[in-house]
C-alpha atoms as a PDB file:
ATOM      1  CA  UNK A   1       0.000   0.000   0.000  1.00  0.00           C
ATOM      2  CA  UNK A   2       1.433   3.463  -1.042  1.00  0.00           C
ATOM      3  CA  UNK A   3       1.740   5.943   1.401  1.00  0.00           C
ATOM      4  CA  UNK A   4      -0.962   8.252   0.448  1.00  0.00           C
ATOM      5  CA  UNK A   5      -3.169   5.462   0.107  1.00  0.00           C
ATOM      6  CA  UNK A   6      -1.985   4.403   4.069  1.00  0.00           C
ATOM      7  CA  UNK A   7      -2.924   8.013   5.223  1.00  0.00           C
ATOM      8  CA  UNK A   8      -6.247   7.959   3.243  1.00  0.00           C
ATOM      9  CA  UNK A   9      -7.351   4.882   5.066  1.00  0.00           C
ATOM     10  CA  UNK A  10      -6.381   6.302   8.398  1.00  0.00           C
ATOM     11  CA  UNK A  11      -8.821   9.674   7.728  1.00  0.00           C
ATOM     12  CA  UNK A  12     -11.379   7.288   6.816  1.00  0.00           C
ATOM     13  CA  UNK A  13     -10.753   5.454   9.792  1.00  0.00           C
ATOM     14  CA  UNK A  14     -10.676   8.463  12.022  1.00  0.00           C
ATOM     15  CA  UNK A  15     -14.147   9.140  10.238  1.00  0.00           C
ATOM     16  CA  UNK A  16     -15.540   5.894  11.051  1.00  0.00           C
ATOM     17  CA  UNK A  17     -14.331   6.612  14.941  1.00  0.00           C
ATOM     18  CA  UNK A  18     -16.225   9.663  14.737  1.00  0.00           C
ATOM     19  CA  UNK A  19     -19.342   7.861  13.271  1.00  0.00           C
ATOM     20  CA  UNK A  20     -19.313   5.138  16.158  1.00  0.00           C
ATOM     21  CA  UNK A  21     -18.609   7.665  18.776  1.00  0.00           C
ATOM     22  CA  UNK A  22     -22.093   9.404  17.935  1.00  0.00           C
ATOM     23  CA  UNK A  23     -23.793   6.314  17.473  1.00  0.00           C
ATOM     24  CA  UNK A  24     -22.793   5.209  20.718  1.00  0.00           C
ATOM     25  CA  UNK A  25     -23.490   8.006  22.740  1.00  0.00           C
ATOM     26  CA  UNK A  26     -26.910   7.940  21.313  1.00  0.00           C
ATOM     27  CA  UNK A  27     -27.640   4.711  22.639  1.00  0.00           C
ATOM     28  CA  UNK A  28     -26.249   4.807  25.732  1.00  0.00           C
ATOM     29  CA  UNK A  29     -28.128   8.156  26.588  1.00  0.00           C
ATOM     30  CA  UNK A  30     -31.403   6.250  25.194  1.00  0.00           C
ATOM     31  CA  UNK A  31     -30.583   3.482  27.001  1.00  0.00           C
ATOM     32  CA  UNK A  32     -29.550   4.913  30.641  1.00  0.00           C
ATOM     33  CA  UNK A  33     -32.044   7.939  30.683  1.00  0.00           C
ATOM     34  CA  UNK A  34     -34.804   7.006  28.287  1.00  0.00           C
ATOM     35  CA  UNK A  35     -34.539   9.898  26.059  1.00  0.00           C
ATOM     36  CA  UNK A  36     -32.734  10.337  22.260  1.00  0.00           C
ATOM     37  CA  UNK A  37     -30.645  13.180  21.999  1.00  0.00           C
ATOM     38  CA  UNK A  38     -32.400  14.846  20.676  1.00  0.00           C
ATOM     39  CA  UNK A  39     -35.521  14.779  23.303  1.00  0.00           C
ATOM     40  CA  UNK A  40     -33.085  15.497  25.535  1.00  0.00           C
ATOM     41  CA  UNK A  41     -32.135  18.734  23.917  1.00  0.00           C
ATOM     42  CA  UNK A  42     -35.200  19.896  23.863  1.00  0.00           C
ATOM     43  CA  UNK A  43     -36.133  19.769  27.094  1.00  0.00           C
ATOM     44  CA  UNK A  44     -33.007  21.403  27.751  1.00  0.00           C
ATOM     45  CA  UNK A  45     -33.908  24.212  25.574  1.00  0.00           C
ATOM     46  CA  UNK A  46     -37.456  24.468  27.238  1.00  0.00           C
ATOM     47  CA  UNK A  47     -36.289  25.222  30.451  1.00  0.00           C
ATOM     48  CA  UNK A  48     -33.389  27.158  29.972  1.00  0.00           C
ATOM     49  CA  UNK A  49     -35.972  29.203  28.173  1.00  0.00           C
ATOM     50  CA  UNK A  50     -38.857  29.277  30.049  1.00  0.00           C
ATOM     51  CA  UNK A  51     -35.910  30.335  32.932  1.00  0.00           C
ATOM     52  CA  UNK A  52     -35.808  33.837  31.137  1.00  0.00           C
ATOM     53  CA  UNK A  53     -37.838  36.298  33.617  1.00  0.00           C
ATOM     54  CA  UNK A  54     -41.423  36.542  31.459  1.00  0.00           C
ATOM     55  CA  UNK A  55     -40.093  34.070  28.625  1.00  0.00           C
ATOM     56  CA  UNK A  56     -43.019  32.279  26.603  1.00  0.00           C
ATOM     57  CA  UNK A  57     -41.713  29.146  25.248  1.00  0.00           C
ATOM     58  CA  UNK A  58     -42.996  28.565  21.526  1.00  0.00           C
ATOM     59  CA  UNK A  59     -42.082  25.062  19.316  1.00  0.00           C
ATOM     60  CA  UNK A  60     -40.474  27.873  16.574  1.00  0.00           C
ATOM     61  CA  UNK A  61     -38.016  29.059  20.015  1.00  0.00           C
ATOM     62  CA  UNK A  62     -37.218  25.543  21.030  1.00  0.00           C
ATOM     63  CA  UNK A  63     -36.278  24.542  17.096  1.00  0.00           C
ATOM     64  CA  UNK A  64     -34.408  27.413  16.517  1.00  0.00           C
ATOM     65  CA  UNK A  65     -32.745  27.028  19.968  1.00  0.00           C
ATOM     66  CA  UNK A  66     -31.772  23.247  19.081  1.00  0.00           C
ATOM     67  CA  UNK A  67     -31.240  23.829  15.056  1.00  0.00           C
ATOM     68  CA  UNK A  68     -34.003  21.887  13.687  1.00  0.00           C
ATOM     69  CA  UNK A  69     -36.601  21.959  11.996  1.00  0.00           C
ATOM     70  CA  UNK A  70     -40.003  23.212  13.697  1.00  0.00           C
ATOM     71  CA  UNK A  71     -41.627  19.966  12.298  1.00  0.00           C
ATOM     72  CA  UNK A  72     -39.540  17.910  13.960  1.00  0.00           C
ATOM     73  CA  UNK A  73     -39.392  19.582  17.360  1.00  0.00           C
ATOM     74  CA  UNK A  74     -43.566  19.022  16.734  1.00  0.00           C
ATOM     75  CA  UNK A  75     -42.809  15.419  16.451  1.00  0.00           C
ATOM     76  CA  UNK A  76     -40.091  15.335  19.610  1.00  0.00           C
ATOM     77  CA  UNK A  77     -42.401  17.042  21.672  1.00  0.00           C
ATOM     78  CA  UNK A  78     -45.532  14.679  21.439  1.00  0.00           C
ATOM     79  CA  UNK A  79     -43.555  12.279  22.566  1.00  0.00           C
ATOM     80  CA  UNK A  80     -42.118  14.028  25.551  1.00  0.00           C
ATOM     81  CA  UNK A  81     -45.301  15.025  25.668  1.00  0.00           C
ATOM     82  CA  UNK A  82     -47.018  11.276  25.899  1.00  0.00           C
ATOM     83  CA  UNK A  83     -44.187  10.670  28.533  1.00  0.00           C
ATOM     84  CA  UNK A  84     -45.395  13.010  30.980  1.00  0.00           C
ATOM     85  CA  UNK A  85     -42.307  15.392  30.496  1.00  0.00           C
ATOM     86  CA  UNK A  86     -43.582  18.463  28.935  1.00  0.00           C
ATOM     87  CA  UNK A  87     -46.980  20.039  28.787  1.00  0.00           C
ATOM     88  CA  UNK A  88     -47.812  21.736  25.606  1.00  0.00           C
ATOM     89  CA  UNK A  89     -50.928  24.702  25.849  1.00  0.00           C
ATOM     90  CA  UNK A  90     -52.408  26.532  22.601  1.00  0.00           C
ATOM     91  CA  UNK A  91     -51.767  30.260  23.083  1.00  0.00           C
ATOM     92  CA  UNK A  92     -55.282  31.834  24.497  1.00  0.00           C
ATOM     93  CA  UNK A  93     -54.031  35.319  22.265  1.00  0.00           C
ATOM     94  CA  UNK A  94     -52.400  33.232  19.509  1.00  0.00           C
ATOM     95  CA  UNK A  95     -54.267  30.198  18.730  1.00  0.00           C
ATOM     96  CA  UNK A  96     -51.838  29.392  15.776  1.00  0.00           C
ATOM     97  CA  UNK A  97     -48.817  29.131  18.593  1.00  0.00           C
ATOM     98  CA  UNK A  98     -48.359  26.396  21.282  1.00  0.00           C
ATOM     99  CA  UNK A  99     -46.472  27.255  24.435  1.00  0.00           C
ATOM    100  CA  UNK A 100     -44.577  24.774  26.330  1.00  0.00           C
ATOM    101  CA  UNK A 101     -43.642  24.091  29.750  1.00  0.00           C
ATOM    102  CA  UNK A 102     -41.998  22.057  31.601  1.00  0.00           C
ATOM    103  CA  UNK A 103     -44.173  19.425  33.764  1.00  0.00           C
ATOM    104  CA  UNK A 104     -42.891  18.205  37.643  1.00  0.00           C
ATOM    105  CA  UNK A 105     -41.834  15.041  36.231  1.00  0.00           C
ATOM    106  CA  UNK A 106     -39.592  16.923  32.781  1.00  0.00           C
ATOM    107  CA  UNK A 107     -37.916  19.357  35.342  1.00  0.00           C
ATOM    108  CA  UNK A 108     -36.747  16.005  37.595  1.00  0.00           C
ATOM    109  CA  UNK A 109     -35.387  14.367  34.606  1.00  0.00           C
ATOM    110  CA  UNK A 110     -33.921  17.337  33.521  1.00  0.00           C
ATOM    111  CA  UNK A 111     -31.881  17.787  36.005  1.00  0.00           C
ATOM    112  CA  UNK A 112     -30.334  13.796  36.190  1.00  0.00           C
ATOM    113  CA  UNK A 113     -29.426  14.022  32.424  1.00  0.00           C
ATOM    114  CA  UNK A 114     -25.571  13.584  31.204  1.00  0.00           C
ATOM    115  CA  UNK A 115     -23.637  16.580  29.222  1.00  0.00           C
ATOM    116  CA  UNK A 116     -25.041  15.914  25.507  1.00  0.00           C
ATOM    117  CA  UNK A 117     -21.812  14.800  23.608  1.00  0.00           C
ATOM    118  CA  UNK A 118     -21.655  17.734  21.100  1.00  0.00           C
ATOM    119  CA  UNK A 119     -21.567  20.323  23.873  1.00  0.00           C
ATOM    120  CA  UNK A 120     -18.505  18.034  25.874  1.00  0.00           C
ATOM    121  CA  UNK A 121     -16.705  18.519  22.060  1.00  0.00           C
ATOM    122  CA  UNK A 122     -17.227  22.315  22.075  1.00  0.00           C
ATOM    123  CA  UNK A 123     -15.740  23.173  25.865  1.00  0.00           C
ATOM    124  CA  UNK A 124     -12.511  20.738  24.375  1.00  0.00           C
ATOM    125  CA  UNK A 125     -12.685  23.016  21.319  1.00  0.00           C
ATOM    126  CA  UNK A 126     -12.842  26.239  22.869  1.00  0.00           C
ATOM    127  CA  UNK A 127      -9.621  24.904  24.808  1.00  0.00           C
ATOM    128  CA  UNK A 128      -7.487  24.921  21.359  1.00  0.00           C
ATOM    129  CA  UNK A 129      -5.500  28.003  20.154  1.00  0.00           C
ATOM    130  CA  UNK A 130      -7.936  29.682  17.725  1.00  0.00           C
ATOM    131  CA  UNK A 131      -5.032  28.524  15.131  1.00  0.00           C
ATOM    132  CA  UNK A 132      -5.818  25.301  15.989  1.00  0.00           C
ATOM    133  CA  UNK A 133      -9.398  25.409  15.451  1.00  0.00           C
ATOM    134  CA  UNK A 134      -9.204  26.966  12.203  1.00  0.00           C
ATOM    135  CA  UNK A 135      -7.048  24.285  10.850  1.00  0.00           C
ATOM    136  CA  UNK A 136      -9.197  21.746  12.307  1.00  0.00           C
ATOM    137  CA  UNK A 137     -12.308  23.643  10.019  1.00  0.00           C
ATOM    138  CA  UNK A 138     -10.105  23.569   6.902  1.00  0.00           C
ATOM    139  CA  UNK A 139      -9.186  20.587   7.129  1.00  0.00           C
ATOM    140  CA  UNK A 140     -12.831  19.028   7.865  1.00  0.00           C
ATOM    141  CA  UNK A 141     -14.163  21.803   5.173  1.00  0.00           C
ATOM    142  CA  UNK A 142     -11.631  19.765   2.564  1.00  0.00           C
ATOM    143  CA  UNK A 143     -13.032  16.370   3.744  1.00  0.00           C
ATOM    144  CA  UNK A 144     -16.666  17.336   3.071  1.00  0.00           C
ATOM    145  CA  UNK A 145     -15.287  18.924  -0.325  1.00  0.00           C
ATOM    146  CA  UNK A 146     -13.735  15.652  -0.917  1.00  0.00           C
ATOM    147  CA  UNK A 147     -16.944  13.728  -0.031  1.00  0.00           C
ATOM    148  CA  UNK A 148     -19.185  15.678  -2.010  1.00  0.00           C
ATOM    149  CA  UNK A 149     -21.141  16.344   0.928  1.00  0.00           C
ATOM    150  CA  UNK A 150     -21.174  20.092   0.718  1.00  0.00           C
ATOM    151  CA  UNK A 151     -24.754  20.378  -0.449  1.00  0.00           C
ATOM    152  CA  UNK A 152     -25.895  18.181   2.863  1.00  0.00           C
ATOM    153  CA  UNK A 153     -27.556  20.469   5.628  1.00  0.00           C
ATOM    154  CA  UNK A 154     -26.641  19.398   9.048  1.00  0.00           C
ATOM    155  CA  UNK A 155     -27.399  20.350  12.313  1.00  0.00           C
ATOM    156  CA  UNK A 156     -24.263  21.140  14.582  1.00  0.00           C
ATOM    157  CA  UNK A 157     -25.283  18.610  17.127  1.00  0.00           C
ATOM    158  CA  UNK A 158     -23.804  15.121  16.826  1.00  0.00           C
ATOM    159  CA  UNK A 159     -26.887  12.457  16.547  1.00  0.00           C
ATOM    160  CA  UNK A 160     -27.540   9.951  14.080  1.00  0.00           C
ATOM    161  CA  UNK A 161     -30.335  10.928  11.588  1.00  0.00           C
ATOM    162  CA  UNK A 162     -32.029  14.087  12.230  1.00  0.00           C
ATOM    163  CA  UNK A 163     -34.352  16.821  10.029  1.00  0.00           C
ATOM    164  CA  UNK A 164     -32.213  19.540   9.999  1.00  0.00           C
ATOM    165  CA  UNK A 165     -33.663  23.475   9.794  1.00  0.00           C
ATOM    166  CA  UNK A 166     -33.678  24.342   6.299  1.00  0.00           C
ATOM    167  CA  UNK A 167     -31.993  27.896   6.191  1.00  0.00           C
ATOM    168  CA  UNK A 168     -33.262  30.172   3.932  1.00  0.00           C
ATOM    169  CA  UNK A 169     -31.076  32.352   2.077  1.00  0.00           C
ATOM    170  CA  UNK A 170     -29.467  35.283   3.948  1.00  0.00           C
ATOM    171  CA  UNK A 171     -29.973  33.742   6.926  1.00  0.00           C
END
């Protein structure tokens, strides 16, 4: 095997580390605490939210809050809502908006869950010399170039299979 052939299997390799990483974290947080990640970012997002002095919490705040689409969150939230963990109200002045709250049994849970794994990666980020995480971009930016993935919305949290906001241009 030719050397630039060794180091390409290596990044794919590092790729595939990445991958299982995710995948793993996933299950382990579905597993231990009931909840995917993305249910568990949500509630997150609902009551650091509705922890804002006079803060209405809306399904368009908690989607923009976790980057995904508002159809989605819809779709999270039913089941957190099934579960007992959040309580969702139709607006008395807005009938087309649904606020959200916490319930008794979402704030308890809340407060037991683990670190999601994309917001552990960001503190060990921020740690690097911005050098360092600039060259880390590039370098990624090349691999997505590479992999003709540059045309693929994603979300900047790290679960398996999610409906990413679409962004609309400008924004």
């Amino acid at each position: 095997m030719s050397a630039p052939q060794h180091v390409g299997y290596e990044i794919l390799r590092a790729i595939r580390r990445i991958l299982r990483k995710v995948s793993e974290h996933s299950r382990t947080l579905s597993r231990t605490a009931g909840l995917t990640v993305p249910q568990l970012l949500c509630m997150r997002a609902i009551g650091d939210l509705a922890s804002q002095e006079g803060c209405v919490v809306t399904v368009v705040d908690v989607a923009d809050r976790v980057h995904l689409a508002a159809p989605t969150v819809s779709r999270i939230l039913d089941r957190l809502d099934q579960a007992g963990f959040v309580h969702r109200e139709r607006s008395a002045t807005d009938r087309r908006k649904v606020l959200l709250t916490l319930t008794r049994l979402g704030e308890e849970r809340l407060k037991s869950l683990p670190q999601p794994l994309h917001e552990q990666f960001l503190v060990r980020v921020e740690a690097l010399e911005p050098a360092r995480r600039l060259e880390l971009l590039e370098a990624l930016d090349t691999i997505v170039e590479m992999m003709e993935a540059s045309d693929i919305e994603a979300s900047p949290l790290l679960t398996p299979d999610l409906d990413v906001k679409r962004q609309m241009p400008g924004e």
